[in-house]
C-alpha atoms as a PDB file:
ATOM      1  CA  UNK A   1     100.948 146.399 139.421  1.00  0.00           C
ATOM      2  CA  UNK A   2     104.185 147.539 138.412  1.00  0.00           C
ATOM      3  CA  UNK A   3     105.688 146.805 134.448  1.00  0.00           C
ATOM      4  CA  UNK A   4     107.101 143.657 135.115  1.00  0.00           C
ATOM      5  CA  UNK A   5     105.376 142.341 137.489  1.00  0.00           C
ATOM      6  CA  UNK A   6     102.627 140.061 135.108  1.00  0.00           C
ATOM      7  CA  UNK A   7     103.009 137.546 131.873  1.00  0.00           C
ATOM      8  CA  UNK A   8     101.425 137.810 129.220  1.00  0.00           C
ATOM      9  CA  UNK A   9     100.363 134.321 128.512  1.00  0.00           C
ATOM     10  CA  UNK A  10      98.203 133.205 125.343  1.00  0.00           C
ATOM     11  CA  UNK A  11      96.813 129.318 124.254  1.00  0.00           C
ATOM     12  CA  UNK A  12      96.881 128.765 121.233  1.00  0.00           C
ATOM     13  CA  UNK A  13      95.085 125.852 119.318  1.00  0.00           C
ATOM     14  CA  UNK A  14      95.207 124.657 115.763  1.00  0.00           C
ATOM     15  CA  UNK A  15      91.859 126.137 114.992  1.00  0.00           C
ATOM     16  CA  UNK A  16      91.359 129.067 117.785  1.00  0.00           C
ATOM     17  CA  UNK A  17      93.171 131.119 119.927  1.00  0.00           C
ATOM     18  CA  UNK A  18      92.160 129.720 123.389  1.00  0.00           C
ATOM     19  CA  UNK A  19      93.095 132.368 126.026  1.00  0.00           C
ATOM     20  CA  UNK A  20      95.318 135.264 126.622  1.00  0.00           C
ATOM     21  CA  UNK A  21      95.578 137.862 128.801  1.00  0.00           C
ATOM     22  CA  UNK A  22      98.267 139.172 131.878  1.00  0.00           C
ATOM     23  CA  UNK A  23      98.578 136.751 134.377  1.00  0.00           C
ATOM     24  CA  UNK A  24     100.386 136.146 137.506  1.00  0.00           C
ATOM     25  CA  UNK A  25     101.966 132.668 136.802  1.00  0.00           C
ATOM     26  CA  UNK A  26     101.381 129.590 134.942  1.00  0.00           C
ATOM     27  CA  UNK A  27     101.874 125.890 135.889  1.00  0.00           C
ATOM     28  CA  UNK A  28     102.545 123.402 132.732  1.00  0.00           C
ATOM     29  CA  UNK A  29     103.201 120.272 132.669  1.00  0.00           C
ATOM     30  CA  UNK A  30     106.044 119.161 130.465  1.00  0.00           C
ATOM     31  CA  UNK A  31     107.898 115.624 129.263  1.00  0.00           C
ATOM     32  CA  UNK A  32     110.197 116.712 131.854  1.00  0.00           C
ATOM     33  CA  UNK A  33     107.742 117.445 134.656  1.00  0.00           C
ATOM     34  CA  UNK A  34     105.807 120.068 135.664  1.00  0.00           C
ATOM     35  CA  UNK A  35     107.449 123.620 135.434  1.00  0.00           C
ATOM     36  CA  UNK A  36     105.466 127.129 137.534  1.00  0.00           C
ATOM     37  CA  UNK A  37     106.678 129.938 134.862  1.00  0.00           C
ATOM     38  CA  UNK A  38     106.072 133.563 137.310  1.00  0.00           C
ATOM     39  CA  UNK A  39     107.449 137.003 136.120  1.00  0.00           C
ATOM     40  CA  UNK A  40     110.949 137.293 134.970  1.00  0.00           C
ATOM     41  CA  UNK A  41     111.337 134.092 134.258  1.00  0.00           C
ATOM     42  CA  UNK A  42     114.001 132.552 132.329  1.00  0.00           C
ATOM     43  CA  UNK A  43     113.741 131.908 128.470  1.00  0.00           C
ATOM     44  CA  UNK A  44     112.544 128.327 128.168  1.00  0.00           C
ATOM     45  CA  UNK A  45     111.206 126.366 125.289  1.00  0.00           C
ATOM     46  CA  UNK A  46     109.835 122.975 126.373  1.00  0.00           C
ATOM     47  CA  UNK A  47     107.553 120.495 125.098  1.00  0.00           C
ATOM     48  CA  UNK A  48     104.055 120.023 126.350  1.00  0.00           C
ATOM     49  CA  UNK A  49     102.786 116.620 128.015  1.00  0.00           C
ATOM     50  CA  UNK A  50      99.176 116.091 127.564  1.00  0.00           C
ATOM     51  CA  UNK A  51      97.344 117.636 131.080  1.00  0.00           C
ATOM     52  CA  UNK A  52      95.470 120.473 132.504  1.00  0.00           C
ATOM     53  CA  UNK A  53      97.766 123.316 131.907  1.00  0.00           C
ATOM     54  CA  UNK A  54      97.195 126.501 135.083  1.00  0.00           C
ATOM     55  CA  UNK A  55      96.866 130.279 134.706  1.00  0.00           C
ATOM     56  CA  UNK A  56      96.604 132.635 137.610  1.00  0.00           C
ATOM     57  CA  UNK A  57      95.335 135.801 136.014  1.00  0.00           C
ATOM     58  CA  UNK A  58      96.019 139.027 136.716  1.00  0.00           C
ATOM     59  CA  UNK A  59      92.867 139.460 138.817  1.00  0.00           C
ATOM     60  CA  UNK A  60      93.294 136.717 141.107  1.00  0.00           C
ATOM     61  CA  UNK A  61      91.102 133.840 138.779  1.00  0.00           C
ATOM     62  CA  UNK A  62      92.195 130.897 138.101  1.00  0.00           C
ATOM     63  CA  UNK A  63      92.345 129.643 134.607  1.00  0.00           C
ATOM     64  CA  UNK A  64      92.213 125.837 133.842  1.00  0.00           C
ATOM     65  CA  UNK A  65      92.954 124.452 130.207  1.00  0.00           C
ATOM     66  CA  UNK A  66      93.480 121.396 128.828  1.00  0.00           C
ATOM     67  CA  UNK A  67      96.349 121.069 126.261  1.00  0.00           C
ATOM     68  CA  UNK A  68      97.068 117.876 124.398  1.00  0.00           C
ATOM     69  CA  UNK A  69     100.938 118.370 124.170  1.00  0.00           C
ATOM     70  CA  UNK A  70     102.927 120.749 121.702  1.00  0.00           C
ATOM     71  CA  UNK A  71     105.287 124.040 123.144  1.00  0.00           C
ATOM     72  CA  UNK A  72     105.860 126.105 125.925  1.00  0.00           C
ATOM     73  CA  UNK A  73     107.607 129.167 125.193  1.00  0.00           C
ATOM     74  CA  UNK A  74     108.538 131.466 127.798  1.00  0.00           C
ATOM     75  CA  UNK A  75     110.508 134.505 126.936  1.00  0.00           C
ATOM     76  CA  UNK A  76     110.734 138.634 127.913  1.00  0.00           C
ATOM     77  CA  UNK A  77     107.456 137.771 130.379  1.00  0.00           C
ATOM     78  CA  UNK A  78     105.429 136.626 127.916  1.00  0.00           C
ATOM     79  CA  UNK A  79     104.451 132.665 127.771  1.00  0.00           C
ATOM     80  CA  UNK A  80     102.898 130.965 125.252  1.00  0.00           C
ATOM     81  CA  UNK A  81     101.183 127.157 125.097  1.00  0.00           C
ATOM     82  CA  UNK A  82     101.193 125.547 121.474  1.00  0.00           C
ATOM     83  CA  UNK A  83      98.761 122.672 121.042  1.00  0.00           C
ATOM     84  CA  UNK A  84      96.900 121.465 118.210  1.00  0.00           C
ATOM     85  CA  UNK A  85      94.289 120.753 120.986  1.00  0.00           C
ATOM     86  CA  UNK A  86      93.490 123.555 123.922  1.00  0.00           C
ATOM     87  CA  UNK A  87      89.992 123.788 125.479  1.00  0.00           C
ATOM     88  CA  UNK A  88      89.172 125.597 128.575  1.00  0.00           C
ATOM     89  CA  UNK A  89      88.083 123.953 131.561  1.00  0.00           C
ATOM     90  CA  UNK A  90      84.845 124.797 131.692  1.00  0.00           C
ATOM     91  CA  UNK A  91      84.118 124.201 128.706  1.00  0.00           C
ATOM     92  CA  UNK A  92      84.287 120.185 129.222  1.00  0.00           C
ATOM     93  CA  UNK A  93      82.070 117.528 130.751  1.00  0.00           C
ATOM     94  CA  UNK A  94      83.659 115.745 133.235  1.00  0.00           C
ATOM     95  CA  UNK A  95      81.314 112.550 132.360  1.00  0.00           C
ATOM     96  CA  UNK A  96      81.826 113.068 128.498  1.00  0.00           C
ATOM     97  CA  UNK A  97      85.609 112.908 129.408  1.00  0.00           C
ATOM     98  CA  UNK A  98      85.439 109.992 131.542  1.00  0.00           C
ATOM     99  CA  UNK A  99      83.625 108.561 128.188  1.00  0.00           C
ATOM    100  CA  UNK A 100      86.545 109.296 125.821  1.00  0.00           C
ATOM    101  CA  UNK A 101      88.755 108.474 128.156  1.00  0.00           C
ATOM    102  CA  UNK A 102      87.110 104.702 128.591  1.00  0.00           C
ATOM    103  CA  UNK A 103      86.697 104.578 124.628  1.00  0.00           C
ATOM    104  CA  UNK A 104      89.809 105.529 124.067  1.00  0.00           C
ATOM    105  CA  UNK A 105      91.656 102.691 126.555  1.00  0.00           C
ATOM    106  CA  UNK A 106      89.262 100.094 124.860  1.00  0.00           C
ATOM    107  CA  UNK A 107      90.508 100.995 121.590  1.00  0.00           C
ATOM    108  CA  UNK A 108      94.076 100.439 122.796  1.00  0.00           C
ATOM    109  CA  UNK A 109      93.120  97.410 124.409  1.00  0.00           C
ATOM    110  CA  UNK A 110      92.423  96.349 121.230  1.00  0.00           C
ATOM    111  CA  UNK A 111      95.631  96.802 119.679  1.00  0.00           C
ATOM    112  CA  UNK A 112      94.870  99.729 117.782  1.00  0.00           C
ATOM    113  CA  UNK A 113      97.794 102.054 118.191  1.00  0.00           C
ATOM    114  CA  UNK A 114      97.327 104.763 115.359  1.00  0.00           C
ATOM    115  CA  UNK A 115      97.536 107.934 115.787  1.00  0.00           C
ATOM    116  CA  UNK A 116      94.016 108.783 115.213  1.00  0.00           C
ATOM    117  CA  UNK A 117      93.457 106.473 118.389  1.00  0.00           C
ATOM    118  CA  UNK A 118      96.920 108.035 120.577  1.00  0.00           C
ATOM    119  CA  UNK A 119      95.793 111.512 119.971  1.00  0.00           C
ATOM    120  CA  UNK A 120      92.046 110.395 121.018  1.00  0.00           C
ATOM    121  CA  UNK A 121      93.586 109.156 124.401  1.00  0.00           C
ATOM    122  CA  UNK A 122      96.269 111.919 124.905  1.00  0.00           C
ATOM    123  CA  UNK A 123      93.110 114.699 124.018  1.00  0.00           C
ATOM    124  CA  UNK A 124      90.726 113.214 126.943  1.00  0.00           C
ATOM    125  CA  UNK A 125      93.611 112.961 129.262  1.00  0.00           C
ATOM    126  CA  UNK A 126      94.083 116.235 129.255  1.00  0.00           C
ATOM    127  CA  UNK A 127      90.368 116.869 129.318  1.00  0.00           C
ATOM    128  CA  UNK A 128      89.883 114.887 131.961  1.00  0.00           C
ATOM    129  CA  UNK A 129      92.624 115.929 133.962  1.00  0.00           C
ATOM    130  CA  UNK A 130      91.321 119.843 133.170  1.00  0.00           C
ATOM    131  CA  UNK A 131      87.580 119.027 134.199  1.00  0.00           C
ATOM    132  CA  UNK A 132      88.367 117.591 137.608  1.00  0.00           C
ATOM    133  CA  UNK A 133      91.134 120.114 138.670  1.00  0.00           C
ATOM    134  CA  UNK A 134      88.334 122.936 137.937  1.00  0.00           C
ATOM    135  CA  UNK A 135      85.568 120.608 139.223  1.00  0.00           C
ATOM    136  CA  UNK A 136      87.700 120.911 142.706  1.00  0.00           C
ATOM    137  CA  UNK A 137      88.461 124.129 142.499  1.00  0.00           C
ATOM    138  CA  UNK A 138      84.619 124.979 142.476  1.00  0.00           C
END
């Protein structure tokens, strides 16, 4: 491939640096809606919704990984996804999701609307959402 041609994309969590690497293009979803980011893109700094964020490697694999909001930055062909949360597909149960997800709803059933509890929810949305997109793609 030619210079150009690939992104350099790296996820990066509060506590780890997730994944980087050259890639092909990335699909993110942000408050606006979802946004494909592919070589020579324009700058863009946007702000993450919680879901299963895509990479498309240089190699031709596909990259699944679950981002509870923060940044998108996209600039000079390199991208970068800012969460406090990132986790890599398959690195997640899809039951323990569905799990968090349910505890998570009860709580706000409940009336508790912290942020402990919103973060909770927003966290196994986007697991969930990661574990069945790579759960389909297998």
């Amino acid at each position: 491939m030619a210079e150009g041609d690939t992104l350099f994309v790296e996820v990066v969590a509060a506590d780890r640096r997730v994944w980087e690497g050259e890639a092909l293009s990335v699909i993110a979803r942000t408050l606006e809606g979802d946004i494909g980011i592919l070589p020579n893109h324009e700058p863009v700094l946007a702000l993450l919704a919680p879901s299963a964020a895509e990479v498309l490697t240089a190699d031709g694999k596909r990259e699944v990984i679950a981002v509870d909001g923060g940044f998108i930055a996209v600039s000079e062909n390199r991208v970068s996804l800012l969460s406090q949360y990132a986790r890599l597909a398959h690195e997640i149960s899809l039951e323990e999701a569905e799990r968090e997800l349910l505890e998570a709803h009860k709580k706000r059933n409940q009336g508790d609307n912290s942020d402990e509890t919103r973060q909770h929810h927003d966290r196994a949305i986007s697991q969930l959402a990661a574990a069945k997109r790579a759960d389909r793609a297998n």
